[in-house]
PDB file of N, CA and C in Angstrom:
ATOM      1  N   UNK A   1       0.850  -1.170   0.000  1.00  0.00           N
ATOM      2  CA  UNK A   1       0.000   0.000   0.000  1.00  0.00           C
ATOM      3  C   UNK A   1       0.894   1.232   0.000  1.00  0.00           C
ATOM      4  N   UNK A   2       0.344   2.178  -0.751  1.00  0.00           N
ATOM      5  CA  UNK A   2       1.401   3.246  -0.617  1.00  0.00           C
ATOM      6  C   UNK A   2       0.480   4.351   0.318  1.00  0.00           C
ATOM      7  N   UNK A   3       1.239   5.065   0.453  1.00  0.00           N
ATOM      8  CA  UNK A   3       0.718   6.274   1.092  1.00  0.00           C
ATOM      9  C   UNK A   3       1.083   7.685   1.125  1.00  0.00           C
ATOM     10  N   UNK A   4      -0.030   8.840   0.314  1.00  0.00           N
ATOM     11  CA  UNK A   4       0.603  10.137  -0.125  1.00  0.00           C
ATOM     12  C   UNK A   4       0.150  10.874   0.829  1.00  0.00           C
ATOM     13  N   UNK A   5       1.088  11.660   1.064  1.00  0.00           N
ATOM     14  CA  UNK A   5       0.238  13.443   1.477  1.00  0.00           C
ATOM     15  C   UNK A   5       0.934  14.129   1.084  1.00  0.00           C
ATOM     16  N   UNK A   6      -0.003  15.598   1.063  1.00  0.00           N
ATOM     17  CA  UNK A   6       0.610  17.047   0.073  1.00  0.00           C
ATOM     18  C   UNK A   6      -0.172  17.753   1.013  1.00  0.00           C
ATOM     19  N   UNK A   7       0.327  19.055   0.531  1.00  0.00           N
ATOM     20  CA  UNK A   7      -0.427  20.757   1.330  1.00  0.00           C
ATOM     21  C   UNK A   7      -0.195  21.630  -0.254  1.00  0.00           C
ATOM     22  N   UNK A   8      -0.917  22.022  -0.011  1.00  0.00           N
ATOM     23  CA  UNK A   8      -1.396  23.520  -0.628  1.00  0.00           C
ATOM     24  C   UNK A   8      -1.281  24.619   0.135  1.00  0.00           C
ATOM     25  N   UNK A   9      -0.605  25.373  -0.120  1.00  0.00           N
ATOM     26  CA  UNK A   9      -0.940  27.127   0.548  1.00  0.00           C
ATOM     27  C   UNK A   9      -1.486  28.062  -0.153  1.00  0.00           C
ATOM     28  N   UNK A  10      -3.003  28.232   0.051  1.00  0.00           N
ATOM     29  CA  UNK A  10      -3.644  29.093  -1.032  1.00  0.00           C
ATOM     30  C   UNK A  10      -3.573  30.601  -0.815  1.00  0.00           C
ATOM     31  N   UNK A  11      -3.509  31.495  -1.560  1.00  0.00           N
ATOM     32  CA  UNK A  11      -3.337  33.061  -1.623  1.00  0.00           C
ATOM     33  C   UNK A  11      -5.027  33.066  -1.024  1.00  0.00           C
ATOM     34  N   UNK A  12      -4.934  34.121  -0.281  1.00  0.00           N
ATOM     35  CA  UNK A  12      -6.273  34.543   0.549  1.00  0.00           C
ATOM     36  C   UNK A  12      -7.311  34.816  -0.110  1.00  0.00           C
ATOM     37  N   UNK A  13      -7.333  35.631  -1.309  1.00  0.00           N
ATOM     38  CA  UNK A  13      -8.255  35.517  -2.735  1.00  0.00           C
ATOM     39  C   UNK A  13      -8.787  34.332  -3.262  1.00  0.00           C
ATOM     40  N   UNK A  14      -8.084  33.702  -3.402  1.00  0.00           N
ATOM     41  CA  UNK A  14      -8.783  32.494  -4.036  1.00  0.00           C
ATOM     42  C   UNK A  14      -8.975  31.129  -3.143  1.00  0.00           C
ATOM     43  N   UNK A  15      -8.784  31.009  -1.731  1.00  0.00           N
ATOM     44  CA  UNK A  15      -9.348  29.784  -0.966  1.00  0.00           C
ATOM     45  C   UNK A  15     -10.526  29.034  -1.475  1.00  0.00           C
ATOM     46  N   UNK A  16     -11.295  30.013  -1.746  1.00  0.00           N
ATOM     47  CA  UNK A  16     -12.488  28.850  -2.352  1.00  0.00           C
ATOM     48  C   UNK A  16     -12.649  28.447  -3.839  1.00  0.00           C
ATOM     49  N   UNK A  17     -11.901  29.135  -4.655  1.00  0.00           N
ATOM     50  CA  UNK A  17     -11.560  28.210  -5.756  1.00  0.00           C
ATOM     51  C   UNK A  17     -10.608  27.333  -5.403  1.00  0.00           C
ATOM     52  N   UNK A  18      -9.922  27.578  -4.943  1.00  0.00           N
ATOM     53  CA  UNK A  18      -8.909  26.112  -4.966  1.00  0.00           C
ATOM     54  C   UNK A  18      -9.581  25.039  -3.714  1.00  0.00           C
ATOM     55  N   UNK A  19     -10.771  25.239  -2.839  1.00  0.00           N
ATOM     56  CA  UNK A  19     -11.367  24.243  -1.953  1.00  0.00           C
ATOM     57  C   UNK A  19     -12.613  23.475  -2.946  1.00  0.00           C
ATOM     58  N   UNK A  20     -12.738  24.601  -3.601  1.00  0.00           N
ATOM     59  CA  UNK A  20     -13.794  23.777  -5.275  1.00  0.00           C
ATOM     60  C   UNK A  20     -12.654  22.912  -5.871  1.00  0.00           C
ATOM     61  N   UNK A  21     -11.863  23.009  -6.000  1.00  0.00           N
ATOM     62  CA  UNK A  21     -11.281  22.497  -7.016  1.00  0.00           C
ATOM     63  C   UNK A  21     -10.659  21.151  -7.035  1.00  0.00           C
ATOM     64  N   UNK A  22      -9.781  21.401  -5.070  1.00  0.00           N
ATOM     65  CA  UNK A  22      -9.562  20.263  -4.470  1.00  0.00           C
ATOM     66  C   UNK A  22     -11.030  19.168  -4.290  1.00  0.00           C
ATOM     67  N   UNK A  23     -11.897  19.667  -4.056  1.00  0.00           N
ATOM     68  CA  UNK A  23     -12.556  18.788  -3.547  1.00  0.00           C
ATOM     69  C   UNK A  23     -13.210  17.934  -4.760  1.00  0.00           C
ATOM     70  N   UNK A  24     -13.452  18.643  -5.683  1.00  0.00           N
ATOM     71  CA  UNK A  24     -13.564  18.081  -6.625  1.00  0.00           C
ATOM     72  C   UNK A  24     -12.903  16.842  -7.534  1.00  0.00           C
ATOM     73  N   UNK A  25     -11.569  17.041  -7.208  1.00  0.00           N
ATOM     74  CA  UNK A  25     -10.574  16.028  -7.887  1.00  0.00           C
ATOM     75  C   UNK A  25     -10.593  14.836  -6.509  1.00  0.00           C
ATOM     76  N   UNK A  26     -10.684  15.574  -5.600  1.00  0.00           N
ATOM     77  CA  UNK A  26     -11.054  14.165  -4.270  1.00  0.00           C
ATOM     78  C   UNK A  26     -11.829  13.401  -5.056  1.00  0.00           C
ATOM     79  N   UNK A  27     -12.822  13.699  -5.150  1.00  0.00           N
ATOM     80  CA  UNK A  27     -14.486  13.148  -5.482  1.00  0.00           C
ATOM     81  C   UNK A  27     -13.975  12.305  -6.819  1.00  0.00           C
ATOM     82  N   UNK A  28     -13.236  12.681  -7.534  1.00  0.00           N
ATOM     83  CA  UNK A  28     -13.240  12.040  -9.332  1.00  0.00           C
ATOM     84  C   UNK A  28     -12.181  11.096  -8.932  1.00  0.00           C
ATOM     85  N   UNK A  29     -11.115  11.130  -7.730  1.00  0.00           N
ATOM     86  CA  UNK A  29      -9.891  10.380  -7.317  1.00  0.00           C
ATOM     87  C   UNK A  29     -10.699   9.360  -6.397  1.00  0.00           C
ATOM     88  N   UNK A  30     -11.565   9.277  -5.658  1.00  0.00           N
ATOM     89  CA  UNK A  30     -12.068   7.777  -5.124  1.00  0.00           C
ATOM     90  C   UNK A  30     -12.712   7.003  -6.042  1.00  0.00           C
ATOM     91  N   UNK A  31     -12.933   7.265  -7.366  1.00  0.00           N
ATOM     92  CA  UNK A  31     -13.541   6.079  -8.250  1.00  0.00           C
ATOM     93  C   UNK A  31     -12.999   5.526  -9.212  1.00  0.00           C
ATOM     94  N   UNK A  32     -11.443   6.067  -8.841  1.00  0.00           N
ATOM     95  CA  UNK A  32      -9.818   5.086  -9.623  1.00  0.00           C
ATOM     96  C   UNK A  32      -9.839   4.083  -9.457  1.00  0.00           C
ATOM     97  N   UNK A  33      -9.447   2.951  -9.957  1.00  0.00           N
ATOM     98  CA  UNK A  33      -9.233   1.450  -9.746  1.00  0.00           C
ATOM     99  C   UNK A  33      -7.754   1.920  -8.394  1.00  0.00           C
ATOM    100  N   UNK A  34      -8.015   1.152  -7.147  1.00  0.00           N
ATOM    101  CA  UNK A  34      -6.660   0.942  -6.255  1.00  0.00           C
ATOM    102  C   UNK A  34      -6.926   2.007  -5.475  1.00  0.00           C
ATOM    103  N   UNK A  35      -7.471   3.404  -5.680  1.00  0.00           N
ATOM    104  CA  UNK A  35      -7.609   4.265  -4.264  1.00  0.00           C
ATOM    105  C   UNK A  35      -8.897   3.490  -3.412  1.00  0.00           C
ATOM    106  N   UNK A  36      -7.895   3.871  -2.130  1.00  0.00           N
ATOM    107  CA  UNK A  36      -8.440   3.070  -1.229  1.00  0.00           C
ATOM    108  C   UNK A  36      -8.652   4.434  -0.187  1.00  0.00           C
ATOM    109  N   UNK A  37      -8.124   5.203  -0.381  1.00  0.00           N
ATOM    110  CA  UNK A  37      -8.522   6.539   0.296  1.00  0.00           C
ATOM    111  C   UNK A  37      -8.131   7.848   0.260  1.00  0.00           C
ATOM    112  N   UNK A  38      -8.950   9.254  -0.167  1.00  0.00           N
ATOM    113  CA  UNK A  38      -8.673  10.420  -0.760  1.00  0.00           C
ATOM    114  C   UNK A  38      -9.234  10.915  -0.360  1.00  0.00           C
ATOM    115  N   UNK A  39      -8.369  12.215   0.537  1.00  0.00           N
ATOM    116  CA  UNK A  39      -9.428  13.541   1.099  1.00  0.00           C
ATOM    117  C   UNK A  39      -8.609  14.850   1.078  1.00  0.00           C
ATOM    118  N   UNK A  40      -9.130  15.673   1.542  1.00  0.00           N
ATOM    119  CA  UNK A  40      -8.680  16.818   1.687  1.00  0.00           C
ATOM    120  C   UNK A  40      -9.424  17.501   2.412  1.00  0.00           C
ATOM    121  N   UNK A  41      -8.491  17.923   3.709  1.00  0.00           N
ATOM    122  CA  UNK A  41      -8.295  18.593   4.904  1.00  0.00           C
ATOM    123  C   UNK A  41      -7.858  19.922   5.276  1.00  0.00           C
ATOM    124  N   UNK A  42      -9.008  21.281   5.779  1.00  0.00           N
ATOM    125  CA  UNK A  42      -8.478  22.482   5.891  1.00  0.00           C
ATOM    126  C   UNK A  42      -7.619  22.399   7.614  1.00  0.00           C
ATOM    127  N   UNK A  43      -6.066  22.443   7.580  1.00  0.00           N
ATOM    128  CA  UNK A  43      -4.923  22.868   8.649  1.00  0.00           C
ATOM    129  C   UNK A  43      -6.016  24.012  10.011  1.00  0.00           C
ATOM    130  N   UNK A  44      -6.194  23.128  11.041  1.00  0.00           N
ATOM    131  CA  UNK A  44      -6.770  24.024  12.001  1.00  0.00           C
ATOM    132  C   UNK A  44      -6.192  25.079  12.239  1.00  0.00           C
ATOM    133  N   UNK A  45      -4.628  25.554  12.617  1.00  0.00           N
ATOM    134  CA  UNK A  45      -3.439  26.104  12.556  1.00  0.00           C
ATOM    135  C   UNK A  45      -3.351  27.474  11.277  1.00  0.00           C
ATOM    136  N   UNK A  46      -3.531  27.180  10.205  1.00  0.00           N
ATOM    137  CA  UNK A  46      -3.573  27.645   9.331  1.00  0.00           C
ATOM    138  C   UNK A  46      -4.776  27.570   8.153  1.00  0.00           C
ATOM    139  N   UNK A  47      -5.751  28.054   8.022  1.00  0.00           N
ATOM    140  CA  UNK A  47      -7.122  27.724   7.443  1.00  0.00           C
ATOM    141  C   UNK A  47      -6.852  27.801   5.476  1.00  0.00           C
ATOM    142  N   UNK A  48      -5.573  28.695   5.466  1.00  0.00           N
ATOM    143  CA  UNK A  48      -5.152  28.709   3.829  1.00  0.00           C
ATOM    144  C   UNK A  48      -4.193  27.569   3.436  1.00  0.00           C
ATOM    145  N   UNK A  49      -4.036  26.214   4.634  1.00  0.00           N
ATOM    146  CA  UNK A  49      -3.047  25.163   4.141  1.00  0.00           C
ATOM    147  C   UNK A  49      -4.247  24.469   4.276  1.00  0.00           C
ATOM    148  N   UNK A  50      -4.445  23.230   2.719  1.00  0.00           N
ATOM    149  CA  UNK A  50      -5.427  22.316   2.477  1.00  0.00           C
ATOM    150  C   UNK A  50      -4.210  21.100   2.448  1.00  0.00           C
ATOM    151  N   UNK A  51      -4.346  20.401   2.993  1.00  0.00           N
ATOM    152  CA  UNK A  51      -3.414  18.986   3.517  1.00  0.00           C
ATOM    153  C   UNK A  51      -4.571  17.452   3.011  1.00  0.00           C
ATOM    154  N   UNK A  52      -3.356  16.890   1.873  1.00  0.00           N
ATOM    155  CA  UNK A  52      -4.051  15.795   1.088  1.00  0.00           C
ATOM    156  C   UNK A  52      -3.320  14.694   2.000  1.00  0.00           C
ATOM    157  N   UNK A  53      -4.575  13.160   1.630  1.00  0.00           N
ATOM    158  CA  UNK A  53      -3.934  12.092   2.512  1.00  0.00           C
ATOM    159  C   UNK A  53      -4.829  11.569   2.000  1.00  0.00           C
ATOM    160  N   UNK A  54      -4.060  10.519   0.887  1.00  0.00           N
ATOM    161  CA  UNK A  54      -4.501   9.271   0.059  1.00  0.00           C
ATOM    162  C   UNK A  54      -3.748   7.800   0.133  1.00  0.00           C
ATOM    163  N   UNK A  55      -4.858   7.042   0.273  1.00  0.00           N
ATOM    164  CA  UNK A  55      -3.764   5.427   0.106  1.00  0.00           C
ATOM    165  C   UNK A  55      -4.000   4.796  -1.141  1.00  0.00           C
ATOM    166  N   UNK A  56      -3.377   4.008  -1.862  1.00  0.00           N
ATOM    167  CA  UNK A  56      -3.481   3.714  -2.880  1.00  0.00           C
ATOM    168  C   UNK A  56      -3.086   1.995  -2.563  1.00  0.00           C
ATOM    169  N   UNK A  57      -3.707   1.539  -3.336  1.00  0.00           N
ATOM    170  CA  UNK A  57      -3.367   0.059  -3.254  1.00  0.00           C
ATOM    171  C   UNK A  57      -2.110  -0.447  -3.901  1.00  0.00           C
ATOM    172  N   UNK A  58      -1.649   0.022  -4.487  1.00  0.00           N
ATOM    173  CA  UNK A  58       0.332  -0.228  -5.359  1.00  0.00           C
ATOM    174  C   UNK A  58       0.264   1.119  -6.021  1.00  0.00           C
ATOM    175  N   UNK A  59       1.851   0.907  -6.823  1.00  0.00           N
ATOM    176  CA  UNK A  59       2.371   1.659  -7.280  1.00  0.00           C
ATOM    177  C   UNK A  59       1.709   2.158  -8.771  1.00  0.00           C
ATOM    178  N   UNK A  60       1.302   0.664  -9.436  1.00  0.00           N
ATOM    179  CA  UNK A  60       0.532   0.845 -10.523  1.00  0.00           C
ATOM    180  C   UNK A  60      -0.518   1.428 -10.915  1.00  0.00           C
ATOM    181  N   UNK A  61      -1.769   1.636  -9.328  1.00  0.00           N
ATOM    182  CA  UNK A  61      -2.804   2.160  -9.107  1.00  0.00           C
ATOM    183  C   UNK A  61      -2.615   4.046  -9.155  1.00  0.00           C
ATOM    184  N   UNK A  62      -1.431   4.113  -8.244  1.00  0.00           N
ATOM    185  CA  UNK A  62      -0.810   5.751  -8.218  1.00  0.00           C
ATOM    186  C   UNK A  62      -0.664   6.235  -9.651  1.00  0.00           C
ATOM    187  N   UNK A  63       0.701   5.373 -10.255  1.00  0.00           N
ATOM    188  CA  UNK A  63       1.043   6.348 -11.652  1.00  0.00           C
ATOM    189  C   UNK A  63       0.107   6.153 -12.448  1.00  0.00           C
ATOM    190  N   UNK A  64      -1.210   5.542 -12.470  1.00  0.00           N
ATOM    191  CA  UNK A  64      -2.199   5.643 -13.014  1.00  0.00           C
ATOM    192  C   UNK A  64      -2.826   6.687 -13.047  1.00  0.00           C
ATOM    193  N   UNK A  65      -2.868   6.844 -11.829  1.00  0.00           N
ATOM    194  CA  UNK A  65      -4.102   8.503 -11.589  1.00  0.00           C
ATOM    195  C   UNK A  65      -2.817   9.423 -11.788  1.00  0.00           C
ATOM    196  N   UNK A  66      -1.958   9.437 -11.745  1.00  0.00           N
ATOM    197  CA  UNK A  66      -0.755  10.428 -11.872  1.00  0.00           C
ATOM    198  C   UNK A  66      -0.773  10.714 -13.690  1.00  0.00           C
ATOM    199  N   UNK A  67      -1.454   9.951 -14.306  1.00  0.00           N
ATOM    200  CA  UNK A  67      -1.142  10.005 -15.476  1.00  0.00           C
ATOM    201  C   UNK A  67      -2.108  10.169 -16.540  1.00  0.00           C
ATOM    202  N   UNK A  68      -3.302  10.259 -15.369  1.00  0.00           N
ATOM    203  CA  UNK A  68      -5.086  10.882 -16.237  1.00  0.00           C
ATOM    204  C   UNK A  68      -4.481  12.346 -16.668  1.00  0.00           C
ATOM    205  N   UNK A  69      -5.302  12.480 -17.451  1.00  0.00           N
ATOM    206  CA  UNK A  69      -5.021  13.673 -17.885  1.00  0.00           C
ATOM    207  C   UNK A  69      -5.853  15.090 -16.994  1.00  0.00           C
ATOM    208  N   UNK A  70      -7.006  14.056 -16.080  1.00  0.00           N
ATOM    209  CA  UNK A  70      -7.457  15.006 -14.805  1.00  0.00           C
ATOM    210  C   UNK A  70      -6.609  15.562 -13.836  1.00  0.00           C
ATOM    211  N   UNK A  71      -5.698  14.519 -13.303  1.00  0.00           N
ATOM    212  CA  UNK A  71      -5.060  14.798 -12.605  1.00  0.00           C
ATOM    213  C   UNK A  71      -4.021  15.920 -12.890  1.00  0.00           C
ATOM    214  N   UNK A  72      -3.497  15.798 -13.875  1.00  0.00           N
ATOM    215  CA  UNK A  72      -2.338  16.502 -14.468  1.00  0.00           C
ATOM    216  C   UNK A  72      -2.826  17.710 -14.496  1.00  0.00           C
ATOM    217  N   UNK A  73      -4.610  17.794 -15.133  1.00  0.00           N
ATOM    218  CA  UNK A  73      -4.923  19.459 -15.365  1.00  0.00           C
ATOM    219  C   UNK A  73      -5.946  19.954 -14.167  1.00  0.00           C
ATOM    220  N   UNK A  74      -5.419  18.881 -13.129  1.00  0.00           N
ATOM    221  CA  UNK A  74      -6.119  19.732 -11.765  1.00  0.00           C
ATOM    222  C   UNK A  74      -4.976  20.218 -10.991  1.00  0.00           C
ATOM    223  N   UNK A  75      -3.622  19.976 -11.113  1.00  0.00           N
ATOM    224  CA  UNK A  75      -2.557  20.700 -11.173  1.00  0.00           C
ATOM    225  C   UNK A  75      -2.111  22.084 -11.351  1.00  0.00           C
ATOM    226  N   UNK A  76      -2.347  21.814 -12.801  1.00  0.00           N
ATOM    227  CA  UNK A  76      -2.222  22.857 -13.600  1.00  0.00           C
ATOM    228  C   UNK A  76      -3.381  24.423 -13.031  1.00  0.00           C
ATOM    229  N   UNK A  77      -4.095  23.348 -13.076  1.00  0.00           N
ATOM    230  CA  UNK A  77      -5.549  23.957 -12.439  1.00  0.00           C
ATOM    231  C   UNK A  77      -5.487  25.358 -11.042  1.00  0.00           C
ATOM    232  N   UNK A  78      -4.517  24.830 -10.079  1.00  0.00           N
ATOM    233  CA  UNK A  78      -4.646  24.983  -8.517  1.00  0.00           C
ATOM    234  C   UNK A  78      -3.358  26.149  -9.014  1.00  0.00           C
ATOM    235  N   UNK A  79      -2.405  25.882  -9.551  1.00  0.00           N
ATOM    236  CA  UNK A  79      -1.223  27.090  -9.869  1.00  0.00           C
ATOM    237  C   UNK A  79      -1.266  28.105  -9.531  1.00  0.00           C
ATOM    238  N   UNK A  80      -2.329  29.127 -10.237  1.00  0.00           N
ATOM    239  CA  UNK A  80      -2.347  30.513  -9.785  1.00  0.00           C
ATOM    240  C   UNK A  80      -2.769  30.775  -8.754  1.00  0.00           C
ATOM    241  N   UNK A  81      -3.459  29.443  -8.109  1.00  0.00           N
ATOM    242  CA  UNK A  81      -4.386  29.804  -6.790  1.00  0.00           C
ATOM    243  C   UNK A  81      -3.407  29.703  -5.082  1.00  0.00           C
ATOM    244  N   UNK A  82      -2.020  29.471  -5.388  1.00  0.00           N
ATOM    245  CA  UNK A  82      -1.155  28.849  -4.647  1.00  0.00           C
ATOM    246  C   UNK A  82      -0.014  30.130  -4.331  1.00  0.00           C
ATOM    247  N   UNK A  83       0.325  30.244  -3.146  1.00  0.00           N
ATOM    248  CA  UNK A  83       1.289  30.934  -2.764  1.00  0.00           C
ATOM    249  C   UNK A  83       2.989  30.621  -2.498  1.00  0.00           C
ATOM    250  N   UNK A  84       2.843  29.249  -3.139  1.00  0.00           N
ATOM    251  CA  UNK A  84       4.461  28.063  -3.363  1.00  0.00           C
ATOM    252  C   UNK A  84       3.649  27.002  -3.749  1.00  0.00           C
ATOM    253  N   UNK A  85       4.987  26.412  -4.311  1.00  0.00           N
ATOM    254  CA  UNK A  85       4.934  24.751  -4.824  1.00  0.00           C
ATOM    255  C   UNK A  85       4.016  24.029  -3.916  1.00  0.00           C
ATOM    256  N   UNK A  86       3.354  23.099  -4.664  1.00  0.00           N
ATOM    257  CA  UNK A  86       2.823  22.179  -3.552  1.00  0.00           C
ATOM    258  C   UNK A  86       3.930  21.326  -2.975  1.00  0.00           C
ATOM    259  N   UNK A  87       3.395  20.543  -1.773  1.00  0.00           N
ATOM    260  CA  UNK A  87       4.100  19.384  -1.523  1.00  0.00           C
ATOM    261  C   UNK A  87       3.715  17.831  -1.373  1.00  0.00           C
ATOM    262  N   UNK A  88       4.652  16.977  -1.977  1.00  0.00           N
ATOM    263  CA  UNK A  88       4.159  15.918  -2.181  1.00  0.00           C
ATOM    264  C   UNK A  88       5.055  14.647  -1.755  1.00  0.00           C
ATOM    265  N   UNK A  89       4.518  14.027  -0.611  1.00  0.00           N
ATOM    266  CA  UNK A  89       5.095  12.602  -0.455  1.00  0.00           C
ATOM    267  C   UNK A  89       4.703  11.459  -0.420  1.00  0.00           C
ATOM    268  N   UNK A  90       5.920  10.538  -0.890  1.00  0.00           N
ATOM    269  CA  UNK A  90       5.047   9.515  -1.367  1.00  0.00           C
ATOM    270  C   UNK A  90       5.778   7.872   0.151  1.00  0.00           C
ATOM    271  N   UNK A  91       4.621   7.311   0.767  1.00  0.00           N
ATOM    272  CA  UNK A  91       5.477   6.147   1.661  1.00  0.00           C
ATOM    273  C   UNK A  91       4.644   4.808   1.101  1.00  0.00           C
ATOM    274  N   UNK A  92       5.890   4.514   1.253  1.00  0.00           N
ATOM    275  CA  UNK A  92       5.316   2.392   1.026  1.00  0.00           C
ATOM    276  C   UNK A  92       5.101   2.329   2.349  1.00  0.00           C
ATOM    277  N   UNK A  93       4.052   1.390   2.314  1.00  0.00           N
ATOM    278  CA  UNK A  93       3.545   1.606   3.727  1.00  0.00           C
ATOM    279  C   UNK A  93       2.741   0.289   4.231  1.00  0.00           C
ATOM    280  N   UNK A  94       2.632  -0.413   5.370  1.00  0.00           N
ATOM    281  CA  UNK A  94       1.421  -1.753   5.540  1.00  0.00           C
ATOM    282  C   UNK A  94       1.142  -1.063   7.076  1.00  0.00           C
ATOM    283  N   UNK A  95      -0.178  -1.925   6.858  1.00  0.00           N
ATOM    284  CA  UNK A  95      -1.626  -1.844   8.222  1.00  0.00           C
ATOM    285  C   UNK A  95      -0.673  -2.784   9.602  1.00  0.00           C
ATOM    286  N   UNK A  96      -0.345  -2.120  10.170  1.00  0.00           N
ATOM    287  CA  UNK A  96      -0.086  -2.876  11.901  1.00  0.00           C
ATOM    288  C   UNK A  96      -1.425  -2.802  12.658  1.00  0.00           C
ATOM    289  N   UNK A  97      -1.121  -4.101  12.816  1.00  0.00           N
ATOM    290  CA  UNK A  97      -2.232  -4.615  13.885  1.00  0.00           C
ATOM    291  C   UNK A  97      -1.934  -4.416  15.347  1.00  0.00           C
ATOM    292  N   UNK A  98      -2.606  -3.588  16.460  1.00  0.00           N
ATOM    293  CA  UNK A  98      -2.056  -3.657  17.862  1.00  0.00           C
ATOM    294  C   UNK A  98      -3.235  -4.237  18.679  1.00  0.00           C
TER     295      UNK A  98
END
């Protein structure tokens, strides 16, 4: 299983286009073959950082959606709406049982 998270820092103008926009690609990203879980979260701390946290079932399932052409132009998409680069990490990852 892999496991991503990213942040966004949106310019104060546009928070709610880019909370349309995120949420939107959430919504079109849980009905990928292999996501097993996709959301997006407004930072209590900071209300203009939107913090992603997706699991994906392999690697094949990821560069899949990495390679829709949605994904790529919901990217493209969020750009002007952003005050820096996003950030993005990626962990191999398994379920512990306690």
């Amino acid at each position: 299983m892999l496991l991503v998270t990213g942040c966004i820092l949106a310019k104060p103008d546009r928070l709610d286009d880019l909370l349309a926009l995120s949420l939107a690609h959430v919504h079109r990203s849980r009905a990928e073959p292999g996501c097993l879980e996709h959301g997006v979260h407004r930072d209590t701390e900071n209300p203009l950082r939107l913090v992603f946290v997706e699991r994906w079932s392999d690697r094949d399932a990821l560069k899949a959606h990495f390679d829709l052409p949605a994904s790529r132009d919901f990217v493209a998409s969020i750009t002007e709406c952003l005050t820096a680069p996003p950030e993005l990490k990626i962990y191999q990852a398994e379920l512990v049982q306690i």
